[in-house]
PDB file of N, CA and C in Angstrom:
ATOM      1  N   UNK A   1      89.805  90.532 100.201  1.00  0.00           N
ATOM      2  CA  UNK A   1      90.625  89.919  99.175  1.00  0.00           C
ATOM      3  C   UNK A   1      91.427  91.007  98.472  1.00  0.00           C
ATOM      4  N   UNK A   2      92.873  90.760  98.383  1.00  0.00           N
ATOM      5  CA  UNK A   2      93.419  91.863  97.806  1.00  0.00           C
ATOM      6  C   UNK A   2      93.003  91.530  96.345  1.00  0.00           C
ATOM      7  N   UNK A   3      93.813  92.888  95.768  1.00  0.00           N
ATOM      8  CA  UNK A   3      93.674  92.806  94.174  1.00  0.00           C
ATOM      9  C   UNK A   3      94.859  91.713  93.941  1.00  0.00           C
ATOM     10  N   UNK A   4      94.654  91.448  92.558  1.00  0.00           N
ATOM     11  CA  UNK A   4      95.494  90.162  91.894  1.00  0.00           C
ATOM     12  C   UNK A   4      96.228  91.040  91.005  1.00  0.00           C
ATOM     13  N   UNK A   5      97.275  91.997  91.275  1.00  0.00           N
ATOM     14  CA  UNK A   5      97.881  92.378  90.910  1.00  0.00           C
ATOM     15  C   UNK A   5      99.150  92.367  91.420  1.00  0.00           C
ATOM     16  N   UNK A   6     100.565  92.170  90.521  1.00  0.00           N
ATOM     17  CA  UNK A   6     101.987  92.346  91.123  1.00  0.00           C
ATOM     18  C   UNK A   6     101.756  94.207  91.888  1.00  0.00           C
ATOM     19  N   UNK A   7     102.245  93.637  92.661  1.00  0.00           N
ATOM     20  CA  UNK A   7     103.046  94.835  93.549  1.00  0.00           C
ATOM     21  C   UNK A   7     104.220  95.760  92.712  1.00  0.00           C
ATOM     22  N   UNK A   8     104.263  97.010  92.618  1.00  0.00           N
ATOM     23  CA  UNK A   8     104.861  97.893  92.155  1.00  0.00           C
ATOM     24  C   UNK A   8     105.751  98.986  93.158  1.00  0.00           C
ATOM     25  N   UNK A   9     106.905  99.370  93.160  1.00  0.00           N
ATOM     26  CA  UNK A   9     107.311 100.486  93.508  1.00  0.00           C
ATOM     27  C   UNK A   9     106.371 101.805  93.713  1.00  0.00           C
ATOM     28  N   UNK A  10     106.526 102.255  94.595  1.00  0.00           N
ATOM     29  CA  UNK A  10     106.121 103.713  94.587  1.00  0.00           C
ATOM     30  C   UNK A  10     106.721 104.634  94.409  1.00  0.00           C
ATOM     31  N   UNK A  11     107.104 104.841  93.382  1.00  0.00           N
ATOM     32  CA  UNK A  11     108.081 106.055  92.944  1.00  0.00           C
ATOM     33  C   UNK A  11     107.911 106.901  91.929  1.00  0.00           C
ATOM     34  N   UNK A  12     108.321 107.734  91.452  1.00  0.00           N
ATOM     35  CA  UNK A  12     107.765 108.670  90.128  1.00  0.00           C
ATOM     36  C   UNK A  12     107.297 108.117  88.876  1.00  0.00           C
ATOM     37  N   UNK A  13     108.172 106.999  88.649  1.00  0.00           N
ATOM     38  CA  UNK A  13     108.237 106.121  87.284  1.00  0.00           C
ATOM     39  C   UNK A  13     106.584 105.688  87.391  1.00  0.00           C
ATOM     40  N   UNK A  14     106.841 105.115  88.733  1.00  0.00           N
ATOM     41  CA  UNK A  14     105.386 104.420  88.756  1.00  0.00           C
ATOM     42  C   UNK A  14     104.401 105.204  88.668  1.00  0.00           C
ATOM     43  N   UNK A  15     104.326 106.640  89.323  1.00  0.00           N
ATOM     44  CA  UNK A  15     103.160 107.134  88.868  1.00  0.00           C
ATOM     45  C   UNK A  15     103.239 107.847  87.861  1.00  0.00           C
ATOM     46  N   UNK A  16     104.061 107.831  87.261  1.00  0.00           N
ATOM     47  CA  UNK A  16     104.168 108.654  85.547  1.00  0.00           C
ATOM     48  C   UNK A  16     103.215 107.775  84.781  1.00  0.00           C
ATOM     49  N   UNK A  17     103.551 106.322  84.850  1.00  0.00           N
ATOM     50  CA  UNK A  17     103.082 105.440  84.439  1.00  0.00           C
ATOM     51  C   UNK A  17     102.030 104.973  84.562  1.00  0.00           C
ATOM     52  N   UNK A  18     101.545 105.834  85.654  1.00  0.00           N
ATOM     53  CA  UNK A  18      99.474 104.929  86.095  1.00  0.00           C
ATOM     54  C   UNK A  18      98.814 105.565  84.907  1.00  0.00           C
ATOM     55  N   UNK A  19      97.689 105.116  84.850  1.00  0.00           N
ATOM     56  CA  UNK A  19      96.534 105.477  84.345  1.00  0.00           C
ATOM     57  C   UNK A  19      96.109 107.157  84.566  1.00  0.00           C
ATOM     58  N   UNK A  20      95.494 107.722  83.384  1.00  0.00           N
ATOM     59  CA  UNK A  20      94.725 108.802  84.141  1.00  0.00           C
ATOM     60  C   UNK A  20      93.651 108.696  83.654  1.00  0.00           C
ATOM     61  N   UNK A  21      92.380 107.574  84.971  1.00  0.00           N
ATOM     62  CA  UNK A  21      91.473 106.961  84.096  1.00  0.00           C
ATOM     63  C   UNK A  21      90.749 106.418  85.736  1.00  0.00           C
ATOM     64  N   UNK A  22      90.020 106.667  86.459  1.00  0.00           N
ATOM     65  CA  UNK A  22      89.477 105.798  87.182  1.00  0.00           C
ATOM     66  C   UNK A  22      89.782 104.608  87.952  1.00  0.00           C
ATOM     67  N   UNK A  23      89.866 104.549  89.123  1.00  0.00           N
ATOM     68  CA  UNK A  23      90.819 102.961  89.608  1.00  0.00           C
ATOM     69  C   UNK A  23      90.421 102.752  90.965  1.00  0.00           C
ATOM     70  N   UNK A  24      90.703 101.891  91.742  1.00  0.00           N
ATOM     71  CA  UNK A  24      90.933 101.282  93.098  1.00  0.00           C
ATOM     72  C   UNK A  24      92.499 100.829  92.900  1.00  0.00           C
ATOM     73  N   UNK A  25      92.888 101.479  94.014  1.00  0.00           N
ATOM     74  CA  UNK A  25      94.444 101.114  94.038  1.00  0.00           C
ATOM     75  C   UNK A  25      94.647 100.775  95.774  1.00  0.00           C
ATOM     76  N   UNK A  26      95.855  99.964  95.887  1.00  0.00           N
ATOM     77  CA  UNK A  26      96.185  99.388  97.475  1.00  0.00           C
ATOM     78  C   UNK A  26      97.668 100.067  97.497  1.00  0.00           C
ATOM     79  N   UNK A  27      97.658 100.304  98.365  1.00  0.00           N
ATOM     80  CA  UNK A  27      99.508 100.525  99.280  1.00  0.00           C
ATOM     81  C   UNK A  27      99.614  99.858 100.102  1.00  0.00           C
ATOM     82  N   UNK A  28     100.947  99.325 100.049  1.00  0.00           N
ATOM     83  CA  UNK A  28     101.367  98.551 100.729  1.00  0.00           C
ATOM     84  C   UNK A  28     102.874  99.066 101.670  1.00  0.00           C
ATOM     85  N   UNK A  29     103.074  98.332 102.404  1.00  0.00           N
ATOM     86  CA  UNK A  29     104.742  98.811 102.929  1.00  0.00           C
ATOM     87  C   UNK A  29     105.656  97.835 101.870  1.00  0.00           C
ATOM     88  N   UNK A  30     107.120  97.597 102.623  1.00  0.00           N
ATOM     89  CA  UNK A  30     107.666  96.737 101.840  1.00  0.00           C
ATOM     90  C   UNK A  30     107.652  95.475 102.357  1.00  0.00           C
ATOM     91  N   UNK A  31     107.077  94.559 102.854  1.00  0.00           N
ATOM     92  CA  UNK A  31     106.624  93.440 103.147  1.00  0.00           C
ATOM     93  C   UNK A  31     105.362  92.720 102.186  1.00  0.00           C
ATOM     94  N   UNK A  32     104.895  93.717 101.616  1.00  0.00           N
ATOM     95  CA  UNK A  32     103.835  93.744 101.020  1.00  0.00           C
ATOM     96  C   UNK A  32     101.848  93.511 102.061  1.00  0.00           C
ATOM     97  N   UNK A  33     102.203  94.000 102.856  1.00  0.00           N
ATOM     98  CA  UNK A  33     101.336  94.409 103.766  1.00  0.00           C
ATOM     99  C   UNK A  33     100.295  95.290 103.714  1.00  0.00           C
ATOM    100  N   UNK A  34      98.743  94.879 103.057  1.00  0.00           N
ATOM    101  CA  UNK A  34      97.931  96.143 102.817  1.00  0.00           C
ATOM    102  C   UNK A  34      98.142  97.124 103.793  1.00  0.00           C
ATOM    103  N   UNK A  35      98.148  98.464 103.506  1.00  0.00           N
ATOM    104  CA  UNK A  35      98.053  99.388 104.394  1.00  0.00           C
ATOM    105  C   UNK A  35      96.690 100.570 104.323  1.00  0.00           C
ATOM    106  N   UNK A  36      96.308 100.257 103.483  1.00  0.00           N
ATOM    107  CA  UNK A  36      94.937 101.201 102.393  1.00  0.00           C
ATOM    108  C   UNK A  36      94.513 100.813 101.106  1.00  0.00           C
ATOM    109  N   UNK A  37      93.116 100.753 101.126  1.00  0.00           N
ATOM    110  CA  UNK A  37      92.691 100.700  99.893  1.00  0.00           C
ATOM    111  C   UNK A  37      91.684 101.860  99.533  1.00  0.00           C
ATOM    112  N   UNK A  38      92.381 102.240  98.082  1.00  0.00           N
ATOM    113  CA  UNK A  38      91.584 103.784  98.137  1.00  0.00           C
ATOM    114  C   UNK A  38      91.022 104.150  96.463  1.00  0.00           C
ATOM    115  N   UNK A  39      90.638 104.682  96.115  1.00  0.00           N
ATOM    116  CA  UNK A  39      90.111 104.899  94.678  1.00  0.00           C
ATOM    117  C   UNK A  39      89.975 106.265  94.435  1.00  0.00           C
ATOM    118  N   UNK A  40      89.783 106.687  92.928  1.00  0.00           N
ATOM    119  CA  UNK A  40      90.109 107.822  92.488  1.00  0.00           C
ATOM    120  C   UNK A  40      90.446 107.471  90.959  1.00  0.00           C
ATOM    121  N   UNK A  41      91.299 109.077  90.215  1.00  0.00           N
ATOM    122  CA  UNK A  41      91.970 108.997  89.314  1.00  0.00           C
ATOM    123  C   UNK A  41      93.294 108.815  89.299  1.00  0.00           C
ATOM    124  N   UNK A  42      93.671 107.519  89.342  1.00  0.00           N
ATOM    125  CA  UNK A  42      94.788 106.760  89.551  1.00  0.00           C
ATOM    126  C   UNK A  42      96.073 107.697  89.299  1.00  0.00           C
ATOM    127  N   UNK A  43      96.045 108.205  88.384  1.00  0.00           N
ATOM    128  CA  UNK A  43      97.563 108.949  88.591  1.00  0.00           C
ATOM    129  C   UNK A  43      97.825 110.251  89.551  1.00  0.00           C
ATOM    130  N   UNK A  44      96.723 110.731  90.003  1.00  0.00           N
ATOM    131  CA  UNK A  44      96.070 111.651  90.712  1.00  0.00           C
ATOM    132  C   UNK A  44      96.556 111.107  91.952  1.00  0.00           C
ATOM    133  N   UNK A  45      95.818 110.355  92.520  1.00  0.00           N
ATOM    134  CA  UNK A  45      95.789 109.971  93.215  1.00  0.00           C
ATOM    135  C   UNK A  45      97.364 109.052  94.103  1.00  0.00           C
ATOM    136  N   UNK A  46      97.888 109.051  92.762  1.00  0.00           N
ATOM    137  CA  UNK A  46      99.355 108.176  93.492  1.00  0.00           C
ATOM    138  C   UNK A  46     100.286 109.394  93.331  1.00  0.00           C
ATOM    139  N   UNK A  47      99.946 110.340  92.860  1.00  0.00           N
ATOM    140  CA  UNK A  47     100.710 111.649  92.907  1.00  0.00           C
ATOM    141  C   UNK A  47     100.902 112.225  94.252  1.00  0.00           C
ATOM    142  N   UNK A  48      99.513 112.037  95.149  1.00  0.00           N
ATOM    143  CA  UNK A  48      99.366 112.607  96.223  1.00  0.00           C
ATOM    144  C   UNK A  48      99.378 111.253  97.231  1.00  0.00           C
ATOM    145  N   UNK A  49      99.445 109.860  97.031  1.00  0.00           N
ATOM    146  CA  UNK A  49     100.319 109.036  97.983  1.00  0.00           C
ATOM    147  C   UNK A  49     101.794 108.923  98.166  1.00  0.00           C
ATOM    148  N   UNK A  50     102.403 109.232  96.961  1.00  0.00           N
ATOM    149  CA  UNK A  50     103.611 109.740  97.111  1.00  0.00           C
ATOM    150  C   UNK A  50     104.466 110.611  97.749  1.00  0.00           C
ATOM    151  N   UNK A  51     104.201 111.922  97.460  1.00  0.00           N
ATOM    152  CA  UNK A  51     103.863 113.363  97.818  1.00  0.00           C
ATOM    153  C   UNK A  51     103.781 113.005  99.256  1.00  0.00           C
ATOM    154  N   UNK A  52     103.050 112.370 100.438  1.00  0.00           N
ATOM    155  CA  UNK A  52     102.636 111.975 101.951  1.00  0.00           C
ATOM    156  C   UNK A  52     103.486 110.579 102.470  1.00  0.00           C
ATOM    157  N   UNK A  53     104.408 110.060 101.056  1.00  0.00           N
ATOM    158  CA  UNK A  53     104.734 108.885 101.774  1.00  0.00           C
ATOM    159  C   UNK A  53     103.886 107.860 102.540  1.00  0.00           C
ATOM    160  N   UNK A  54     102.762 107.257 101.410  1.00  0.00           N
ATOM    161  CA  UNK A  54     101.397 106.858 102.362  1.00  0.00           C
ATOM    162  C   UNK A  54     101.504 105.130 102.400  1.00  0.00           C
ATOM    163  N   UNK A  55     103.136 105.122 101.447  1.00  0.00           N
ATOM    164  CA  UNK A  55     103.366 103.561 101.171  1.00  0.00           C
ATOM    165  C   UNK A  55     104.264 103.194 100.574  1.00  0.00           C
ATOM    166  N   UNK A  56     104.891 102.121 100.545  1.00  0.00           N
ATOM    167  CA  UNK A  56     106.107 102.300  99.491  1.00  0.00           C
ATOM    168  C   UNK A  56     105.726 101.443  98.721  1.00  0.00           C
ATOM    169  N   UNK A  57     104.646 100.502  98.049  1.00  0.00           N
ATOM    170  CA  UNK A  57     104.553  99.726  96.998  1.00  0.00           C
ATOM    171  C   UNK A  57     103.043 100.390  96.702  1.00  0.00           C
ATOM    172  N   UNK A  58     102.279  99.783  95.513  1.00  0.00           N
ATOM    173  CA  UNK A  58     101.255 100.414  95.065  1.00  0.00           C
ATOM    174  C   UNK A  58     100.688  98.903  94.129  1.00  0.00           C
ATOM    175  N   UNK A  59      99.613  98.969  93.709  1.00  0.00           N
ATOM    176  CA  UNK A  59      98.865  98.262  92.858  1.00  0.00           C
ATOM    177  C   UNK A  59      97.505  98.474  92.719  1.00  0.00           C
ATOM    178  N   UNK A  60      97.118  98.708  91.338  1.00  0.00           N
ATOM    179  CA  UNK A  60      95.625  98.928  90.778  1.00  0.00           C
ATOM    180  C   UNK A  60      94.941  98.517  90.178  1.00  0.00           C
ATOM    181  N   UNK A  61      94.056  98.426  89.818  1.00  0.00           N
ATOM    182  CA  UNK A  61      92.979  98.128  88.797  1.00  0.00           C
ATOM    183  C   UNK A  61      92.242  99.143  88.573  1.00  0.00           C
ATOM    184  N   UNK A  62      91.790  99.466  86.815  1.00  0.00           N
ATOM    185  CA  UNK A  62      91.570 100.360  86.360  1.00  0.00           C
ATOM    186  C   UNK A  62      89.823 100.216  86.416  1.00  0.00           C
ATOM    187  N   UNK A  63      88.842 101.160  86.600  1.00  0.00           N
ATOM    188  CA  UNK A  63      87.920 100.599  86.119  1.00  0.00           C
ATOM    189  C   UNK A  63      87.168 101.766  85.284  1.00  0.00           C
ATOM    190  N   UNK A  64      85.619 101.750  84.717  1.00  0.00           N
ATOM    191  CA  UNK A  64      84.854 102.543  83.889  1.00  0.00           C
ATOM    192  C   UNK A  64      84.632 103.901  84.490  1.00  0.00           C
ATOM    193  N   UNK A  65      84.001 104.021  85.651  1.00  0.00           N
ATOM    194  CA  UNK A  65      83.678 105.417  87.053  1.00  0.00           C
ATOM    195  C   UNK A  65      84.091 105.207  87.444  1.00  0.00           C
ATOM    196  N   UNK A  66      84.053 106.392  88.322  1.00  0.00           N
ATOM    197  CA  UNK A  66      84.156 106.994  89.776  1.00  0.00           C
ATOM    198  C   UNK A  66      83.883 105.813  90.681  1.00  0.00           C
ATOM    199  N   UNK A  67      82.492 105.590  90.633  1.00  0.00           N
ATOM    200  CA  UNK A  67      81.522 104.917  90.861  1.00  0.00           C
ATOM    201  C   UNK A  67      81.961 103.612  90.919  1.00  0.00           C
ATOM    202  N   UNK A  68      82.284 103.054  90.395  1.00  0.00           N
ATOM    203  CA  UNK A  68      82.513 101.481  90.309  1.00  0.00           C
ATOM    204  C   UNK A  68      83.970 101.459  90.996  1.00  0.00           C
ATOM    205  N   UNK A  69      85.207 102.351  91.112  1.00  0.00           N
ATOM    206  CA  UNK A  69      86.273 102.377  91.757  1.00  0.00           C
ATOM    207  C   UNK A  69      85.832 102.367  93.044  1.00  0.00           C
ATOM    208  N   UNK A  70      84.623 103.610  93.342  1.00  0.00           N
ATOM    209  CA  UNK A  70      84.509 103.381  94.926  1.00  0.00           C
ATOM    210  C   UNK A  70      83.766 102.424  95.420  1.00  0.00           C
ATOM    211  N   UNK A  71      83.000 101.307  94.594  1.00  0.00           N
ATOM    212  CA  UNK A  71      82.038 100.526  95.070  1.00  0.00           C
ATOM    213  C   UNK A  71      83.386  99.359  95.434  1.00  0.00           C
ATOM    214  N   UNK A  72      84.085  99.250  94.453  1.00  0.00           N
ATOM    215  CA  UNK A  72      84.869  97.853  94.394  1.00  0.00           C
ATOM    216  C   UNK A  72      85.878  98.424  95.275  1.00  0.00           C
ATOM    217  N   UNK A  73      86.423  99.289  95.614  1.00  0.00           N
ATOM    218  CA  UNK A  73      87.220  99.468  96.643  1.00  0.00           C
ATOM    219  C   UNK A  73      86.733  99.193  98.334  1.00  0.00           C
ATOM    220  N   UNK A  74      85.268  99.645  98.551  1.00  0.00           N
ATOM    221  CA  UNK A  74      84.742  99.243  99.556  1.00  0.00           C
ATOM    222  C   UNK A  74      84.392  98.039  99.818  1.00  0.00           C
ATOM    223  N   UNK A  75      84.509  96.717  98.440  1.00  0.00           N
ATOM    224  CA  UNK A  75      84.570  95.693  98.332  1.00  0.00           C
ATOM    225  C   UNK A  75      85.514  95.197  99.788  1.00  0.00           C
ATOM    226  N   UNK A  76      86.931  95.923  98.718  1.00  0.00           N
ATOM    227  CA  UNK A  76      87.826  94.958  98.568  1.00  0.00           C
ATOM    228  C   UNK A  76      88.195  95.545 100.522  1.00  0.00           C
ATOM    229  N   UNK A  77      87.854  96.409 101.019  1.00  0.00           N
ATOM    230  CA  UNK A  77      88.392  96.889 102.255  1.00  0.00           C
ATOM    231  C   UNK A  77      87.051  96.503 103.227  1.00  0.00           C
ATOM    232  N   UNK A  78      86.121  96.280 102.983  1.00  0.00           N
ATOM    233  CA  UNK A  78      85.293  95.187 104.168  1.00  0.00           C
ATOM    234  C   UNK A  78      86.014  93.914 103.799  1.00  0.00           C
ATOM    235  N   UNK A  79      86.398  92.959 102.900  1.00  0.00           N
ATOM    236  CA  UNK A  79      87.228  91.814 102.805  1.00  0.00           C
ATOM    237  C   UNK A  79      88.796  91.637 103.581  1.00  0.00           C
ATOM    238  N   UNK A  80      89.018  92.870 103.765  1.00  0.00           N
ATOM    239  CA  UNK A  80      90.566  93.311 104.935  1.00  0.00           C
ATOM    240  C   UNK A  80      90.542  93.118 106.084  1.00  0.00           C
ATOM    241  N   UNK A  81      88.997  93.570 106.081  1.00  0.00           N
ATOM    242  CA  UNK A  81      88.501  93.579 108.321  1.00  0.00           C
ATOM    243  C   UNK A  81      88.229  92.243 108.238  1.00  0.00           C
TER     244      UNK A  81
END
């Protein structure tokens, strides 16, 4: 199940704008097509999807840990297969 979040650009704005706070975030192409779901410190982390061109849209959810980003991310990516 993806996240229930609008789809965002991947571009500087956008990651100026993330969180620097814990997250599960998805990339997508421009179809809006999961391509990865990955977790981390969200602005961190879309710094260096950017940086690789790993997607051109983005969307996150913020959460408390580390811990709970990587649990709910492995959620949400056995729900993909």
């Amino acid at each position: 199940m993806p996240l229930r979040k609008q789809w965002r650009d991947l571009d500087r704005e956008t990651v100026a704008r993330a969180p620097d706070r814990p997250g599960v975030y998805e990339l997508g192409d421009g179809e809006g097509t999961v391509l990865a779901v990955e977790s981390g410190i969200l602005r961190d982390e879309l710094k260096t999807a950017l940086a690789y061109g790993d997607g051109e849209q983005v969307r996150w959810e913020e959460t408390h840990t580390r811990q709970q980003a990587a649990d709910l991310a492995a959620d949400h990516r056995d729900r993909l297969e």
